[in-house]
PDB file of N, CA and C in Angstrom:
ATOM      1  N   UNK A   1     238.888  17.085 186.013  1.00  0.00           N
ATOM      2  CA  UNK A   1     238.033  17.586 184.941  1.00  0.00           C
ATOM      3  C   UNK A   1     238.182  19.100 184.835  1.00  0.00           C
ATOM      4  N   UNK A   2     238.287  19.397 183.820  1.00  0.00           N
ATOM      5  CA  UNK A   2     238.760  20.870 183.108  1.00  0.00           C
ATOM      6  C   UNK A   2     236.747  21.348 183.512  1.00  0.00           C
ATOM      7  N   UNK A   3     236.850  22.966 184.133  1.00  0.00           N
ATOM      8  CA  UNK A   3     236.410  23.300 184.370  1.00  0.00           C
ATOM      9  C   UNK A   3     235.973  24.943 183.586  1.00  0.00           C
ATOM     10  N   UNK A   4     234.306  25.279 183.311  1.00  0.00           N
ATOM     11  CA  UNK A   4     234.534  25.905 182.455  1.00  0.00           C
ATOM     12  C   UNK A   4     233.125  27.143 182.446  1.00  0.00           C
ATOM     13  N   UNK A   5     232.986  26.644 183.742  1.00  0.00           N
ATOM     14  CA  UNK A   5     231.886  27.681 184.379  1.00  0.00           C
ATOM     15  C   UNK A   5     231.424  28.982 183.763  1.00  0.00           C
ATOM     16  N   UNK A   6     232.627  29.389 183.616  1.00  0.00           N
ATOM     17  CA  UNK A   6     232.418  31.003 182.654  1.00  0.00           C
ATOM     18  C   UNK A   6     232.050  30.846 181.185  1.00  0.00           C
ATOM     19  N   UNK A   7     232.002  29.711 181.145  1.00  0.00           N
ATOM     20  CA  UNK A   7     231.269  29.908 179.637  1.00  0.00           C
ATOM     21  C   UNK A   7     229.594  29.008 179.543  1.00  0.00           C
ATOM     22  N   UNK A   8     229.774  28.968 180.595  1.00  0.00           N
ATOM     23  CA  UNK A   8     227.996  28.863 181.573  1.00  0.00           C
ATOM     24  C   UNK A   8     227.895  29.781 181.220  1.00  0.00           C
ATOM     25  N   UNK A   9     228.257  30.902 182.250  1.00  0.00           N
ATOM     26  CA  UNK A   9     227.872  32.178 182.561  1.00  0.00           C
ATOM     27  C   UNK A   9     227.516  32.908 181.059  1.00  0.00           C
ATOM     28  N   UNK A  10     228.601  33.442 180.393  1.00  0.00           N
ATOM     29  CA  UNK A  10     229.064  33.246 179.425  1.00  0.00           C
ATOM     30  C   UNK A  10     227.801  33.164 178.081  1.00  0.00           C
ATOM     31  N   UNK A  11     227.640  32.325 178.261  1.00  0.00           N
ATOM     32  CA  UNK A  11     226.735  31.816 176.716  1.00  0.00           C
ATOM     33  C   UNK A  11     225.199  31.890 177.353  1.00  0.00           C
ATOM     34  N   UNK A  12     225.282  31.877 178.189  1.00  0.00           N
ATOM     35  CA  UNK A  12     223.632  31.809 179.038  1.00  0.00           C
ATOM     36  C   UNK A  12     223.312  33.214 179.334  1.00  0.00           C
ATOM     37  N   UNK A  13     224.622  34.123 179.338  1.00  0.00           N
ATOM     38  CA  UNK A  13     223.692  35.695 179.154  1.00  0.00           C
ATOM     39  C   UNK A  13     223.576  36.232 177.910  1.00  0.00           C
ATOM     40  N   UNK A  14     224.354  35.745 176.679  1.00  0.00           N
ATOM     41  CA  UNK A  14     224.071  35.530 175.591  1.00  0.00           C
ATOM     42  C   UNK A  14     223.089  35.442 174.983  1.00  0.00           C
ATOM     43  N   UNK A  15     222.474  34.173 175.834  1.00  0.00           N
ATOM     44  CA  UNK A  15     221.259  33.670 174.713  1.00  0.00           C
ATOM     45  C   UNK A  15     220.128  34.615 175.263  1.00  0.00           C
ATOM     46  N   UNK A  16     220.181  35.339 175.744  1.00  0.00           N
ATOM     47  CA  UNK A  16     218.454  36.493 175.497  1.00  0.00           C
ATOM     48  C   UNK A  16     219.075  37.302 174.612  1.00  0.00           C
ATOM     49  N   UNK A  17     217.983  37.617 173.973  1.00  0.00           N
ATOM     50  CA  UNK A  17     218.089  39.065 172.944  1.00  0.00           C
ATOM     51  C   UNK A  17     218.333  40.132 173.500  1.00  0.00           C
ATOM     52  N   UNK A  18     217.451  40.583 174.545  1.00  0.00           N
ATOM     53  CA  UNK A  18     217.441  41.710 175.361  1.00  0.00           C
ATOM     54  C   UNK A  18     219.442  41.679 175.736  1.00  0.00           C
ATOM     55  N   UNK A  19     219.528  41.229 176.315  1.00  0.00           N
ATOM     56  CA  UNK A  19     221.171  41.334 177.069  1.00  0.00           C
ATOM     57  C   UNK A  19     222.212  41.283 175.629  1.00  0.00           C
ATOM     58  N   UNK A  20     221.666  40.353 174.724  1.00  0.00           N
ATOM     59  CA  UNK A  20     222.356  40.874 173.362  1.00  0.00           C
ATOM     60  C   UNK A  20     222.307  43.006 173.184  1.00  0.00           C
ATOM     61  N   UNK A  21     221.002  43.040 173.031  1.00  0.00           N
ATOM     62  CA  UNK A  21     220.968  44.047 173.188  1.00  0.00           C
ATOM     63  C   UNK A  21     221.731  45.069 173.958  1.00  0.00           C
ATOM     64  N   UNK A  22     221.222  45.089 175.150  1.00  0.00           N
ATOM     65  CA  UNK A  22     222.571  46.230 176.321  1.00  0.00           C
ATOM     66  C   UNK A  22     223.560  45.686 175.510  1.00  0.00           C
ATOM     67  N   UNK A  23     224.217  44.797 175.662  1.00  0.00           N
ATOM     68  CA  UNK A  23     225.652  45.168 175.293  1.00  0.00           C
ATOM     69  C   UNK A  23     225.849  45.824 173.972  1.00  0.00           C
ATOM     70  N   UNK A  24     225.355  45.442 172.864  1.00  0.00           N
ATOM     71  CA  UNK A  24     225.551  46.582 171.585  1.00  0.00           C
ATOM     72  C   UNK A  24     225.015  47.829 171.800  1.00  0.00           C
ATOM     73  N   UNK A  25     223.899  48.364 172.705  1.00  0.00           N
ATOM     74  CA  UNK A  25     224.234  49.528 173.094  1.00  0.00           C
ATOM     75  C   UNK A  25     225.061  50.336 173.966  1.00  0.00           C
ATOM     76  N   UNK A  26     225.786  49.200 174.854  1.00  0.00           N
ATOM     77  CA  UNK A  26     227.041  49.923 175.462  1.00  0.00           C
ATOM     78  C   UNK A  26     228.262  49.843 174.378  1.00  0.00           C
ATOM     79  N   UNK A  27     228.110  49.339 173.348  1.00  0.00           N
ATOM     80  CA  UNK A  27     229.212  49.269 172.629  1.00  0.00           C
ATOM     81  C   UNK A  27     229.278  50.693 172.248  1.00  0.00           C
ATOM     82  N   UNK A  28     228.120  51.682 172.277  1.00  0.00           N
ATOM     83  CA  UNK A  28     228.630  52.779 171.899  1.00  0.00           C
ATOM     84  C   UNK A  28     228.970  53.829 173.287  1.00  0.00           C
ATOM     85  N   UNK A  29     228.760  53.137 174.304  1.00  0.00           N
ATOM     86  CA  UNK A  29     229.168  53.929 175.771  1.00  0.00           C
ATOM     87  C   UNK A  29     229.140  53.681 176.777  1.00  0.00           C
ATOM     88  N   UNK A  30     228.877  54.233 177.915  1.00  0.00           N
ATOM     89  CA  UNK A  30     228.465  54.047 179.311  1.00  0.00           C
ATOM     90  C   UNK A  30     226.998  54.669 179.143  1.00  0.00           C
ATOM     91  N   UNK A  31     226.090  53.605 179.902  1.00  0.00           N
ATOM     92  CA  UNK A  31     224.739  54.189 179.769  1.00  0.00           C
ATOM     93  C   UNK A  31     223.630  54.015 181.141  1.00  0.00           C
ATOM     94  N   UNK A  32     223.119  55.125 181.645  1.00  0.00           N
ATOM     95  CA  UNK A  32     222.514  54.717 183.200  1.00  0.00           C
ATOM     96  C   UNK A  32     221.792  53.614 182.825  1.00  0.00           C
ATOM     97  N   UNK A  33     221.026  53.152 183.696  1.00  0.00           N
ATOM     98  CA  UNK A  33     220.083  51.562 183.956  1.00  0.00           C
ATOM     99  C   UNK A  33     219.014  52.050 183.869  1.00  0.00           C
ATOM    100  N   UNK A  34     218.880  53.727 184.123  1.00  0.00           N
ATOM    101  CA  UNK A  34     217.317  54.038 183.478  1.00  0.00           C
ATOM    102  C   UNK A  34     217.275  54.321 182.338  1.00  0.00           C
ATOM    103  N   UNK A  35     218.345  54.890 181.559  1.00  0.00           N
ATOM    104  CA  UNK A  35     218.255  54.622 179.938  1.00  0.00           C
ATOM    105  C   UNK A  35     218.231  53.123 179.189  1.00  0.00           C
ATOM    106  N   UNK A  36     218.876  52.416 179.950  1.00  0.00           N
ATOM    107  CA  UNK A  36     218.939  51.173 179.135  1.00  0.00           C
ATOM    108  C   UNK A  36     217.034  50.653 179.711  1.00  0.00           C
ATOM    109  N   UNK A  37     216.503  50.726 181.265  1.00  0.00           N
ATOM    110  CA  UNK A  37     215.045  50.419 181.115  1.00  0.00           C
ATOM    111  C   UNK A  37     214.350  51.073 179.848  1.00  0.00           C
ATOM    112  N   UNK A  38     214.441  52.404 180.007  1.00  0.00           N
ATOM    113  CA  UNK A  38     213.713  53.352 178.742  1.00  0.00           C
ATOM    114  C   UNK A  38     213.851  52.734 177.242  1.00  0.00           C
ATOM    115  N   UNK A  39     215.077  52.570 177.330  1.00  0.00           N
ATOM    116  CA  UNK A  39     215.386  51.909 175.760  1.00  0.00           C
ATOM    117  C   UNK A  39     214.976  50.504 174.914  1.00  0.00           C
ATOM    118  N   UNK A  40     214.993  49.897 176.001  1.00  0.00           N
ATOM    119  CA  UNK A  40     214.204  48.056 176.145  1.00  0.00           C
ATOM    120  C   UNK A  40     212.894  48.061 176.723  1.00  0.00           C
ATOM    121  N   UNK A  41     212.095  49.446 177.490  1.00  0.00           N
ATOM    122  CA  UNK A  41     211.339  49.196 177.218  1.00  0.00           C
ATOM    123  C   UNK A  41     210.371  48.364 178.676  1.00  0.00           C
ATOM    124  N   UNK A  42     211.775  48.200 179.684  1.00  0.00           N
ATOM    125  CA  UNK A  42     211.500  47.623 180.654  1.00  0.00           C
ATOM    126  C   UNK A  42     211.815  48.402 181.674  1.00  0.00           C
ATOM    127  N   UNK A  43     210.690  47.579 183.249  1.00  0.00           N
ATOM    128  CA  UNK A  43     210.987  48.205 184.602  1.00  0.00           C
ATOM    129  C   UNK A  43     212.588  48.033 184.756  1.00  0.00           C
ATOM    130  N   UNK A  44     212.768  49.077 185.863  1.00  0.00           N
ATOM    131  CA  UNK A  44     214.324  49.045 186.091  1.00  0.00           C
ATOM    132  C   UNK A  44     214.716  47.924 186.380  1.00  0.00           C
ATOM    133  N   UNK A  45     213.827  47.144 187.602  1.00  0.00           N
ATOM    134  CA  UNK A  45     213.844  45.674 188.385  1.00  0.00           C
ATOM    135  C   UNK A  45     214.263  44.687 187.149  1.00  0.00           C
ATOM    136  N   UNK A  46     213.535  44.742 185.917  1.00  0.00           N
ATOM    137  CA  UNK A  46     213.631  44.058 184.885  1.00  0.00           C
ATOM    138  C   UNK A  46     215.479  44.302 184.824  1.00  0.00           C
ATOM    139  N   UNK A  47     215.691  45.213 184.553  1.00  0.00           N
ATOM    140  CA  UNK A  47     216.933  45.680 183.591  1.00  0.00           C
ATOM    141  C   UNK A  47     218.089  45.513 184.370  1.00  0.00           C
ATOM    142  N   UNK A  48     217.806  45.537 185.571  1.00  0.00           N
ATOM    143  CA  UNK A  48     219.436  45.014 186.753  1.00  0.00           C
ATOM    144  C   UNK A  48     218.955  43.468 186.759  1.00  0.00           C
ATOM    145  N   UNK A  49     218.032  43.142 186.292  1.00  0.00           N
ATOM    146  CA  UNK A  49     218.555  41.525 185.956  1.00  0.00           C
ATOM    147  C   UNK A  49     219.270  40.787 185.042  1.00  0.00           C
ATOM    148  N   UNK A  50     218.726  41.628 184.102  1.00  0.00           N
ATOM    149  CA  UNK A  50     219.786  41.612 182.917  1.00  0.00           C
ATOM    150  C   UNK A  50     221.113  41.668 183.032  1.00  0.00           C
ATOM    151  N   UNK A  51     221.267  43.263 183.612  1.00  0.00           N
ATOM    152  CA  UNK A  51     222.546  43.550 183.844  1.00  0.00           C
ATOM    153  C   UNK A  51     223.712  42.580 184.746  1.00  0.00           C
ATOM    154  N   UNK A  52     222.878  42.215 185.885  1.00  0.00           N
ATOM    155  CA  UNK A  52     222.962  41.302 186.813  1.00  0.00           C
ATOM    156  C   UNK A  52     224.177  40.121 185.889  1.00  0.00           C
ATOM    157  N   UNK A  53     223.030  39.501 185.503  1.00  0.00           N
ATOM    158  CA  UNK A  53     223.703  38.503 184.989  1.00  0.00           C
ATOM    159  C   UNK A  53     225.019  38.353 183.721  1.00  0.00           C
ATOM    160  N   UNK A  54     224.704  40.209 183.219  1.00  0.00           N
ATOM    161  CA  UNK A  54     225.902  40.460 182.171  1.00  0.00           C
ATOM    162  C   UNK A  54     227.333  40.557 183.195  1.00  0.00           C
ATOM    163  N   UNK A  55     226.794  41.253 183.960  1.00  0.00           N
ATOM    164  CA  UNK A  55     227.937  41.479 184.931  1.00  0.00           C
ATOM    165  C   UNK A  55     228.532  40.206 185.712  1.00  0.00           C
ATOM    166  N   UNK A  56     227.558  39.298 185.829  1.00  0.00           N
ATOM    167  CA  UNK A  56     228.133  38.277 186.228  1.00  0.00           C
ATOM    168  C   UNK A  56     228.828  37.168 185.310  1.00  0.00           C
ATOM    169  N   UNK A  57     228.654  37.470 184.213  1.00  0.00           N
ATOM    170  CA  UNK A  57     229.691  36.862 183.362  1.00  0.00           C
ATOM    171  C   UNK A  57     231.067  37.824 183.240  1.00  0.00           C
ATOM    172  N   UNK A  58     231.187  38.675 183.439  1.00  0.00           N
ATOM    173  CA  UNK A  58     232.277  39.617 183.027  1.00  0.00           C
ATOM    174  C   UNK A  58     231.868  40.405 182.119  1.00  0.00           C
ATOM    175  N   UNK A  59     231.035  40.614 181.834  1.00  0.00           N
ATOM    176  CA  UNK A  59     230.614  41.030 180.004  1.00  0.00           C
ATOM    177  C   UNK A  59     230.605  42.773 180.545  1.00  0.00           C
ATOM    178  N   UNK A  60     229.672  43.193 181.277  1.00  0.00           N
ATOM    179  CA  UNK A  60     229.620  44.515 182.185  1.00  0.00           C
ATOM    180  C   UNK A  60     230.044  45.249 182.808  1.00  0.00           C
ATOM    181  N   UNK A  61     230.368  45.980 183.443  1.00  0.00           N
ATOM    182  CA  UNK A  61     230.487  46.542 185.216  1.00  0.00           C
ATOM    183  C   UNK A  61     229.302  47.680 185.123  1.00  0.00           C
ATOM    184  N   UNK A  62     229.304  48.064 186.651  1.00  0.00           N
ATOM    185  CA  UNK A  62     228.403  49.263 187.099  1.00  0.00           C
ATOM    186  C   UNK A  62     229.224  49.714 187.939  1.00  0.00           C
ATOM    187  N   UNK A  63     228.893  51.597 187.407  1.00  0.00           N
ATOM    188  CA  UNK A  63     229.767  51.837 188.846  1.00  0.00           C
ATOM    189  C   UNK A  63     228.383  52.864 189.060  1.00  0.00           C
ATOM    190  N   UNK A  64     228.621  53.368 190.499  1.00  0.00           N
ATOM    191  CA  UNK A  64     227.798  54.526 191.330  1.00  0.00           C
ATOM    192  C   UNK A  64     228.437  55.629 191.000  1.00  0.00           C
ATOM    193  N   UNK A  65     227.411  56.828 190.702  1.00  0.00           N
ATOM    194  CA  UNK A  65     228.309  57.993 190.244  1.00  0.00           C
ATOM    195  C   UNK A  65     226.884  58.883 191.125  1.00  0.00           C
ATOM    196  N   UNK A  66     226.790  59.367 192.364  1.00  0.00           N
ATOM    197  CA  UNK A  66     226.177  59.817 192.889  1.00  0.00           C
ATOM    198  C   UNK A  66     225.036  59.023 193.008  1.00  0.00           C
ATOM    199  N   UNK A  67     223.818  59.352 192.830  1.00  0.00           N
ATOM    200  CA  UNK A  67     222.261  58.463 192.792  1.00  0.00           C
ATOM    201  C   UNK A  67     222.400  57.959 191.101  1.00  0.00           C
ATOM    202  N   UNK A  68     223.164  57.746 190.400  1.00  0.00           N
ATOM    203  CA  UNK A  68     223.232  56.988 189.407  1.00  0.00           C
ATOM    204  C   UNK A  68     223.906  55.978 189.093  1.00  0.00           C
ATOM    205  N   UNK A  69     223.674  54.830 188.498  1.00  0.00           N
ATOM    206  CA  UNK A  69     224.155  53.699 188.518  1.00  0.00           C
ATOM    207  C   UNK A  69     224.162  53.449 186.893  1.00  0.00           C
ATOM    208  N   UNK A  70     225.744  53.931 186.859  1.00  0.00           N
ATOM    209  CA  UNK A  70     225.913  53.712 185.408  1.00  0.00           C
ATOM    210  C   UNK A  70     226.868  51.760 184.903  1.00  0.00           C
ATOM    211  N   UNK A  71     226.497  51.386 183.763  1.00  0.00           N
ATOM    212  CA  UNK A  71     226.761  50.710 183.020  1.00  0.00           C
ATOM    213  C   UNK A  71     227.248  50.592 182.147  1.00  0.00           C
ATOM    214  N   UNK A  72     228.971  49.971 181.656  1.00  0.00           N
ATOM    215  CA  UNK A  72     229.697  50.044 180.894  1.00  0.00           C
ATOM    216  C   UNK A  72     230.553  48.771 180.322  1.00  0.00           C
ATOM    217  N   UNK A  73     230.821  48.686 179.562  1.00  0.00           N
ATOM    218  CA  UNK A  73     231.066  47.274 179.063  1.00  0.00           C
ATOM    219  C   UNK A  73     232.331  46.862 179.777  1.00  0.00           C
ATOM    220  N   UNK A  74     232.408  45.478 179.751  1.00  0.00           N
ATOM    221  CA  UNK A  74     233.795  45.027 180.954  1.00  0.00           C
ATOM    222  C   UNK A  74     234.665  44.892 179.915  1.00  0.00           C
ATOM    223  N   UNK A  75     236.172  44.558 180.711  1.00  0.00           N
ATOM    224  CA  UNK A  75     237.315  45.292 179.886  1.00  0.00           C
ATOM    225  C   UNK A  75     237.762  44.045 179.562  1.00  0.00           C
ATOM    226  N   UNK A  76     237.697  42.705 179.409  1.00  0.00           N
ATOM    227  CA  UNK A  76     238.013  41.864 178.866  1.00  0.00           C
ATOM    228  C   UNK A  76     236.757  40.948 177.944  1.00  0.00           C
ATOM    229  N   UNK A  77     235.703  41.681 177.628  1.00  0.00           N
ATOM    230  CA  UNK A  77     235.002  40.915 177.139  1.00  0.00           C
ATOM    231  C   UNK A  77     235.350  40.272 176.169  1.00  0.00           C
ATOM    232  N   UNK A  78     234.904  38.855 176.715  1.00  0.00           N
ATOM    233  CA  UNK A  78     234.905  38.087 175.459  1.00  0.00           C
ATOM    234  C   UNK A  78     236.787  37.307 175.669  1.00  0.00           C
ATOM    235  N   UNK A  79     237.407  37.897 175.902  1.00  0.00           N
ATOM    236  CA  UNK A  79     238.592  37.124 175.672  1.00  0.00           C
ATOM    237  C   UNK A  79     239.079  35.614 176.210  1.00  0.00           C
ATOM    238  N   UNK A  80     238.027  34.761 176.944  1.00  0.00           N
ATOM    239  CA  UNK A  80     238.096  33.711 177.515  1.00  0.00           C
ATOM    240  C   UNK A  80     237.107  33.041 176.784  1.00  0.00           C
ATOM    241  N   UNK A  81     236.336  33.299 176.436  1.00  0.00           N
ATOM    242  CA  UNK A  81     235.500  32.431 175.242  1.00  0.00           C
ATOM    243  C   UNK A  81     236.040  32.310 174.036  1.00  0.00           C
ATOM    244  N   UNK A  82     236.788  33.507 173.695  1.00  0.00           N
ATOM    245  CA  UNK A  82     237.551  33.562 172.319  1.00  0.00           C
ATOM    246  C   UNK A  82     238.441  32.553 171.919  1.00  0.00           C
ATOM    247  N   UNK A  83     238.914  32.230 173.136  1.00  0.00           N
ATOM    248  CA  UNK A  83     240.469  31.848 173.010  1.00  0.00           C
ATOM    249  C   UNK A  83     239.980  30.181 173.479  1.00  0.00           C
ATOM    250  N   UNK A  84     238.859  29.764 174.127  1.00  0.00           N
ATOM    251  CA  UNK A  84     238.241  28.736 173.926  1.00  0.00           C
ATOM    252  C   UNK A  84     237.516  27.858 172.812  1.00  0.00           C
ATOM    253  N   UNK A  85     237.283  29.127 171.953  1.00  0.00           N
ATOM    254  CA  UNK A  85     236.227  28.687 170.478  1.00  0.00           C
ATOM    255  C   UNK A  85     237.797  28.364 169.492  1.00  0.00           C
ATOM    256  N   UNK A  86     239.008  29.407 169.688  1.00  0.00           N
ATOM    257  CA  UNK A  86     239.346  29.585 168.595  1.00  0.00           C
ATOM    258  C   UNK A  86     240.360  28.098 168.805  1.00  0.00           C
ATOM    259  N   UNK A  87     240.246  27.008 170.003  1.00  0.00           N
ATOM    260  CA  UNK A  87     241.124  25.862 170.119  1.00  0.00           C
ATOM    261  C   UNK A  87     240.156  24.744 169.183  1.00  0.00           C
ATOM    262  N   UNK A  88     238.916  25.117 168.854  1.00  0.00           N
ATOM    263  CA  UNK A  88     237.529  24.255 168.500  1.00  0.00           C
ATOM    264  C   UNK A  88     238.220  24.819 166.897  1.00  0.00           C
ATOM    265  N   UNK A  89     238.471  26.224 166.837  1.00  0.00           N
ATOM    266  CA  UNK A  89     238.734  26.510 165.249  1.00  0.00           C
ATOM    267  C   UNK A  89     239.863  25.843 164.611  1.00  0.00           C
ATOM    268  N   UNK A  90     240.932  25.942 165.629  1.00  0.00           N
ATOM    269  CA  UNK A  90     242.135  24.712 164.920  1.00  0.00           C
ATOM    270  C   UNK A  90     242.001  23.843 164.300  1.00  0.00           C
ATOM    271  N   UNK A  91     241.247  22.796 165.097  1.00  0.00           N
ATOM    272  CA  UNK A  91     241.223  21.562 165.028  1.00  0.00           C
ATOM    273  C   UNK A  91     240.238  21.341 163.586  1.00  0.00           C
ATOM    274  N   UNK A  92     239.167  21.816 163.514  1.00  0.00           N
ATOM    275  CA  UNK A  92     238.515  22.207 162.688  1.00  0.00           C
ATOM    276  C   UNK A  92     239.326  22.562 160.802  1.00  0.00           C
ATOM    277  N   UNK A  93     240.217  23.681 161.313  1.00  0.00           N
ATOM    278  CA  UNK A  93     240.953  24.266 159.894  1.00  0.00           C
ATOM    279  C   UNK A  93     242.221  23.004 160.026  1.00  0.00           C
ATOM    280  N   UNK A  94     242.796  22.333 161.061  1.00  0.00           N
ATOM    281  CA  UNK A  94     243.508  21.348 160.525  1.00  0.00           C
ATOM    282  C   UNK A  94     242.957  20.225 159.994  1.00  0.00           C
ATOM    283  N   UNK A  95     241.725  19.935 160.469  1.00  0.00           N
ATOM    284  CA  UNK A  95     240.700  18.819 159.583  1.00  0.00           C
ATOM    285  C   UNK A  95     240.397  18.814 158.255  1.00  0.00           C
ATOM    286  N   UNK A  96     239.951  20.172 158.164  1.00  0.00           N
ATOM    287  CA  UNK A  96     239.983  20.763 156.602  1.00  0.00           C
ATOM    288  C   UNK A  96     241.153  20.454 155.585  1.00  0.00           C
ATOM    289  N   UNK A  97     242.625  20.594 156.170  1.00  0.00           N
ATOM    290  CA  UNK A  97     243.591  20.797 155.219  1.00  0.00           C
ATOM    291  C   UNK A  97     243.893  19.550 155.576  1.00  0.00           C
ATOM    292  N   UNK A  98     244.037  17.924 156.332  1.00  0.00           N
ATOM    293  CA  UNK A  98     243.815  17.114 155.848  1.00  0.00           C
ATOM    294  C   UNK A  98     243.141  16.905 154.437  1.00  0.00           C
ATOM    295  N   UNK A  99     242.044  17.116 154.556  1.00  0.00           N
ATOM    296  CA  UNK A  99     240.779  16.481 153.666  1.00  0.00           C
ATOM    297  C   UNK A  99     241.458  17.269 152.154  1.00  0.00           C
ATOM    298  N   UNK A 100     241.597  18.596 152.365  1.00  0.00           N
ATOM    299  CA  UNK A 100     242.256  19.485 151.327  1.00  0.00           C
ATOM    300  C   UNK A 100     243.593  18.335 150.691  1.00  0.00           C
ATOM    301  N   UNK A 101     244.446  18.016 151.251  1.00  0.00           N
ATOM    302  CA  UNK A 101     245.716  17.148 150.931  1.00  0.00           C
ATOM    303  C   UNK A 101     245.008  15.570 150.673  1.00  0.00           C
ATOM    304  N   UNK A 102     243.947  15.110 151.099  1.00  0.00           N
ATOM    305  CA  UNK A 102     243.519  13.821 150.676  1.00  0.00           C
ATOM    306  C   UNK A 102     242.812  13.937 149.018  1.00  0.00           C
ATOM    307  N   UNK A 103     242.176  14.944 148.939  1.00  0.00           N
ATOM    308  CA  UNK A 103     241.679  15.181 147.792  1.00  0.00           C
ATOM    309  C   UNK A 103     242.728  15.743 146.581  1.00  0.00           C
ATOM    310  N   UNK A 104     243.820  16.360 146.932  1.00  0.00           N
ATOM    311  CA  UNK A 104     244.788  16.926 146.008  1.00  0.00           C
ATOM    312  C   UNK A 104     244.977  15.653 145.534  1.00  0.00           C
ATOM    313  N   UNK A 105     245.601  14.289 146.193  1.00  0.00           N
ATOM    314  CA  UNK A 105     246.422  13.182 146.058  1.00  0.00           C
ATOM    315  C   UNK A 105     245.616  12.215 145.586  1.00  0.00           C
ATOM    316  N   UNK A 106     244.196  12.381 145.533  1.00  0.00           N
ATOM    317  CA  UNK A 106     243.222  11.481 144.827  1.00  0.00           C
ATOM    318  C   UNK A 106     243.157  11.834 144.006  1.00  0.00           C
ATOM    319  N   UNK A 107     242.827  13.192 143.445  1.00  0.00           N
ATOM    320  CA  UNK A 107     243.093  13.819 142.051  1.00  0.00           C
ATOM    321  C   UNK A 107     244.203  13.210 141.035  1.00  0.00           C
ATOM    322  N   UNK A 108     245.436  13.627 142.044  1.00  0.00           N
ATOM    323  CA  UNK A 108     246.660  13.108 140.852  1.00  0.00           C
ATOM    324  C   UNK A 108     246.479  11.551 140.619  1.00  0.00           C
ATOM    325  N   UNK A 109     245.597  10.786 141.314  1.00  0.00           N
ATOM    326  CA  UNK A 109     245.534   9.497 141.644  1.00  0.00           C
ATOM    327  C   UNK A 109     244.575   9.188 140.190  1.00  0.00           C
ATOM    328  N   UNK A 110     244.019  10.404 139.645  1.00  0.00           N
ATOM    329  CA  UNK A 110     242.774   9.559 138.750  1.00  0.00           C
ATOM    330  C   UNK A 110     243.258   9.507 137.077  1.00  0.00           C
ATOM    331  N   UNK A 111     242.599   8.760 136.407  1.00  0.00           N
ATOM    332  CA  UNK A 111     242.978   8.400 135.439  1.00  0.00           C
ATOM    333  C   UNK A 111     243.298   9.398 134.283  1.00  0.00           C
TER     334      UNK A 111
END
């Protein structure tokens, strides 16, 4: 059985808003864990859970930069889900252009 854990991980740090969140605000950088608490609004404890679990999908990293613990988006995000959805999109756009070629040929088919 094809195994697919990371898109556990994956889609389950996804689905909060908040972790939606961090990541579109790291989309514009690297940002400490007390700006991202400040910004959401939450205890730090709160916000390395978040992170926690972004990072544990791949979505994150943290590095230590003295007594700061900065947060920056991981360098393959997304490219293993992508390339998983976009085998679901094939099949999908070749279904379509069936149906597209069944309907051309019923057309010429009508009276």
């Amino acid at each position: 059985m094809v195994q697919y854990d990371f898109l556990d991980a994956s889609f389950g740090a996804l689905a909060d808003p908040t972790r939606r969140g961090i990541l579109e605000r790291l989309r514009a950088g690297p940002a400490t864990v007390t700006e991202l608490a400040e910004r959401f609004d939450m205890t730090l404890t709160g916000v390395q859970k978040h992170i926690r679990l972004l990072a544990e999908a791949g979505m994150v990293t943290t590095e230590k930069r003295g007594r700061v613990r900065w947060c920056l988006l991981g360098t393959a995000v997304f490219d293993r889900e992508v390339a998983w959805l976009q085998r679901y999109r094939e099949v999908v756009e070749e279904r379509m252009d069936r149906l597209d070629a069944f309907l051309e040929r019923t057309k010429e088919q009508e009276p």
